[in-house]
Protein backbone atom coordinates (compact mmCIF):
# COMPACT_ATOMS: atom_id res chain seq x y z
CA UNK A 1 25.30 -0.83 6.57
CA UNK A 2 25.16 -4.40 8.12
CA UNK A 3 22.55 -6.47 7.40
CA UNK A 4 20.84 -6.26 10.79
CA UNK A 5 20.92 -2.51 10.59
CA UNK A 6 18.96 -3.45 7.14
CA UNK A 7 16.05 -5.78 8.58
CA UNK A 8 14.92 -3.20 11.33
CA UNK A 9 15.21 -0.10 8.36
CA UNK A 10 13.08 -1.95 6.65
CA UNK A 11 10.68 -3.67 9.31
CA UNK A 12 10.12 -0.25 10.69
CA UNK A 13 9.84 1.68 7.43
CA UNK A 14 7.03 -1.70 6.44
CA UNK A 15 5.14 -1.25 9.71
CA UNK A 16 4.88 2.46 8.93
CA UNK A 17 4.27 2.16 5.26
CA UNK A 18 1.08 -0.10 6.09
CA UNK A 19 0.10 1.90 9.03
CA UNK A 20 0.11 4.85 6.96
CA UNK A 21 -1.70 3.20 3.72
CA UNK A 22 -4.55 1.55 6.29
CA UNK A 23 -5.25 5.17 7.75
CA UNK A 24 -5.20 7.09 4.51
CA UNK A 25 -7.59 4.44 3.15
CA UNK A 26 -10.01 3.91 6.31
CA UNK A 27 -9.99 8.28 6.21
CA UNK A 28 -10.85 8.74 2.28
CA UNK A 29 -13.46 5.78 2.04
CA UNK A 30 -14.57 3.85 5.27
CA UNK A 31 -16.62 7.17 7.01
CA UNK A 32 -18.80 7.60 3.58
CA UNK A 33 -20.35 4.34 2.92
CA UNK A 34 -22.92 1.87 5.14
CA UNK A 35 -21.55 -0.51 7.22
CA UNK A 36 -21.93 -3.86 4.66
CA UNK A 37 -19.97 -1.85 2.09
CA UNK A 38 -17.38 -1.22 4.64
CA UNK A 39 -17.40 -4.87 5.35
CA UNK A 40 -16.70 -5.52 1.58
CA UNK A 41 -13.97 -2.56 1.27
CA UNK A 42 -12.08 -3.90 4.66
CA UNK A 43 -11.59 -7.52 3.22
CA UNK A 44 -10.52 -6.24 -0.33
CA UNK A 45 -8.56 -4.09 1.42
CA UNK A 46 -6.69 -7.11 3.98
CA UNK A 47 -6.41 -8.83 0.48
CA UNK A 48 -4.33 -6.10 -0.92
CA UNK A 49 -2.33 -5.49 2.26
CA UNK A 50 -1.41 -9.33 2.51
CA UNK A 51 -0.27 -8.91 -1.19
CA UNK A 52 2.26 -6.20 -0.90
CA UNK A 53 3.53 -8.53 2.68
CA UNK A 54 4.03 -11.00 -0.22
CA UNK A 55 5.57 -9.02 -2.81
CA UNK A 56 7.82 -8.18 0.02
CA UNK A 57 8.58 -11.51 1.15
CA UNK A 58 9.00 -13.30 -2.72
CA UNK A 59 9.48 -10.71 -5.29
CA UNK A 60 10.48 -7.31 -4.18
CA UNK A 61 9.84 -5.13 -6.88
CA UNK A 62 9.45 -1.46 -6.00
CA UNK A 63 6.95 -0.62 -9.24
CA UNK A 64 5.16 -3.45 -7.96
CA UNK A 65 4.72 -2.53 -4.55
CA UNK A 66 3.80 0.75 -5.81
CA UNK A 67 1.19 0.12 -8.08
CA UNK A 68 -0.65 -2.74 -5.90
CA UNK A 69 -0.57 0.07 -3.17
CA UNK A 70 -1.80 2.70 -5.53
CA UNK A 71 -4.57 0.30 -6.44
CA UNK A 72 -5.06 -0.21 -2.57
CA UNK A 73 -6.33 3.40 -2.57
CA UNK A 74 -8.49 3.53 -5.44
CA UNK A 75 -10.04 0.05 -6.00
CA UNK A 76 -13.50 1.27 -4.23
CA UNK A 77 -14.07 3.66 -7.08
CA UNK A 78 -13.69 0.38 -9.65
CA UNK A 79 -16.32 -1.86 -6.86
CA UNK A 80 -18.78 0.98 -7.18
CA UNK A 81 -18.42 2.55 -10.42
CA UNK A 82 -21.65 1.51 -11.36
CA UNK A 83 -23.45 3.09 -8.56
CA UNK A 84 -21.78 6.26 -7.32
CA UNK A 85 -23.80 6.76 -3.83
CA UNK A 86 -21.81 5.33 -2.15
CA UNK A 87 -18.31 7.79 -3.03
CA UNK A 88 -20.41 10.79 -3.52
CA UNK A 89 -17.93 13.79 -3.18
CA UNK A 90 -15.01 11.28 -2.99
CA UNK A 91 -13.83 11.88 -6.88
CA UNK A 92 -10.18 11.34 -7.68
CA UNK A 93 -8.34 14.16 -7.54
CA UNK A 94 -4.91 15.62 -8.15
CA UNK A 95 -4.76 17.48 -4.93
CA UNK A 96 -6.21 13.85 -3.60
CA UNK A 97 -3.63 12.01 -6.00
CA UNK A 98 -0.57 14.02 -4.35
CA UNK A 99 -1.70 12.66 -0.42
CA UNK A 100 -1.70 9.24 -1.66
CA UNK A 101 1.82 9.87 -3.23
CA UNK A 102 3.05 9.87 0.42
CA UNK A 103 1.71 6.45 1.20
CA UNK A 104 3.15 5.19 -2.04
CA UNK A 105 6.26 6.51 -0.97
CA UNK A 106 6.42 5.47 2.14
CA UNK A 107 5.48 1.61 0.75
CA UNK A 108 8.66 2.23 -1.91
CA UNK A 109 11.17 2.98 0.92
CA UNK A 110 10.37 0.09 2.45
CA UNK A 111 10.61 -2.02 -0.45
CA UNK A 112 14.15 -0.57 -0.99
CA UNK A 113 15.06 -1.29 2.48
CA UNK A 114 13.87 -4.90 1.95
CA UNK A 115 16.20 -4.99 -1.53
CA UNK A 116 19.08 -3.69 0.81
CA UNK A 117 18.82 -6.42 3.15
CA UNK A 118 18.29 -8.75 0.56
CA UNK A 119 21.61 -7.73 -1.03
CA UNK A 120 23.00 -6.93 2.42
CA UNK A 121 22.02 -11.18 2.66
CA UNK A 122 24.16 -12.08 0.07
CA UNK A 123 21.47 -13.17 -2.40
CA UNK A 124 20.96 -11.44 -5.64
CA UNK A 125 17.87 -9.21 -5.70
CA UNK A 126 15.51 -8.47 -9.01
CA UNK A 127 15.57 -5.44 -9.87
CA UNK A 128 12.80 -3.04 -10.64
């Protein structure tokens, strides 16, 4: 594989990845809560998106990806823990666990892609 053929596998796979881990979290929390908690859970939420773009970009790890995109999905359970109004009848659960595998998945391909094309650059990649 050349190591053109390696940036757009893994620019495509990223675009997806996030597409993919925005919907699934804008479906399972944004439709439940009032509008200023939405605010909140959107900017947390571009915080942790702009995170895995920079594990991408300076340390491509894949169980790093993985986890910051696993706690992408479930930080709003850890904002309102306290007061659980807002998530009523969104619990964790394994059937619920399993849907956000796919997202966390689809964020690992990519981050192998990235690897690939890192390798693919001639640059020695850290391994995960």
């Amino acid at each position: 594989m050349s190591k053109r053929t390696a940036l757009v596998l893994f620019l495509v796979s990223a675009a997806l990845a996030l597409a993919v881990h925005y919907v699934m979290f804008e479906m399972t929390y944004l439709w439940y809560v009032q509008i200023e908690q939405a605010h909140l859970l959107r900017g947390i939420y571009a915080g942790v998106a702009a995170a895995i773009i920079a594990l991408w970009v300076l340390f491509p790890s894949r169980i790093a990806v993985g986890a910051v995109g696993l706690f992408g999905l479930y930080f709003p359970h850890l904002i309102f823990a306290s007061d659980a109004r807002p998530l009523q009848g969104r619990e964790i659960t394994l059937s619920g666990f399993g849907v956000t595998l796919v997202s966390i998945a689809l964020l690992v391909i990519a981050t192998q892609f990235r690897l690939m094309w890192k390798r693919r650059s001639g640059t020695a990649a850290p391994r995960a």
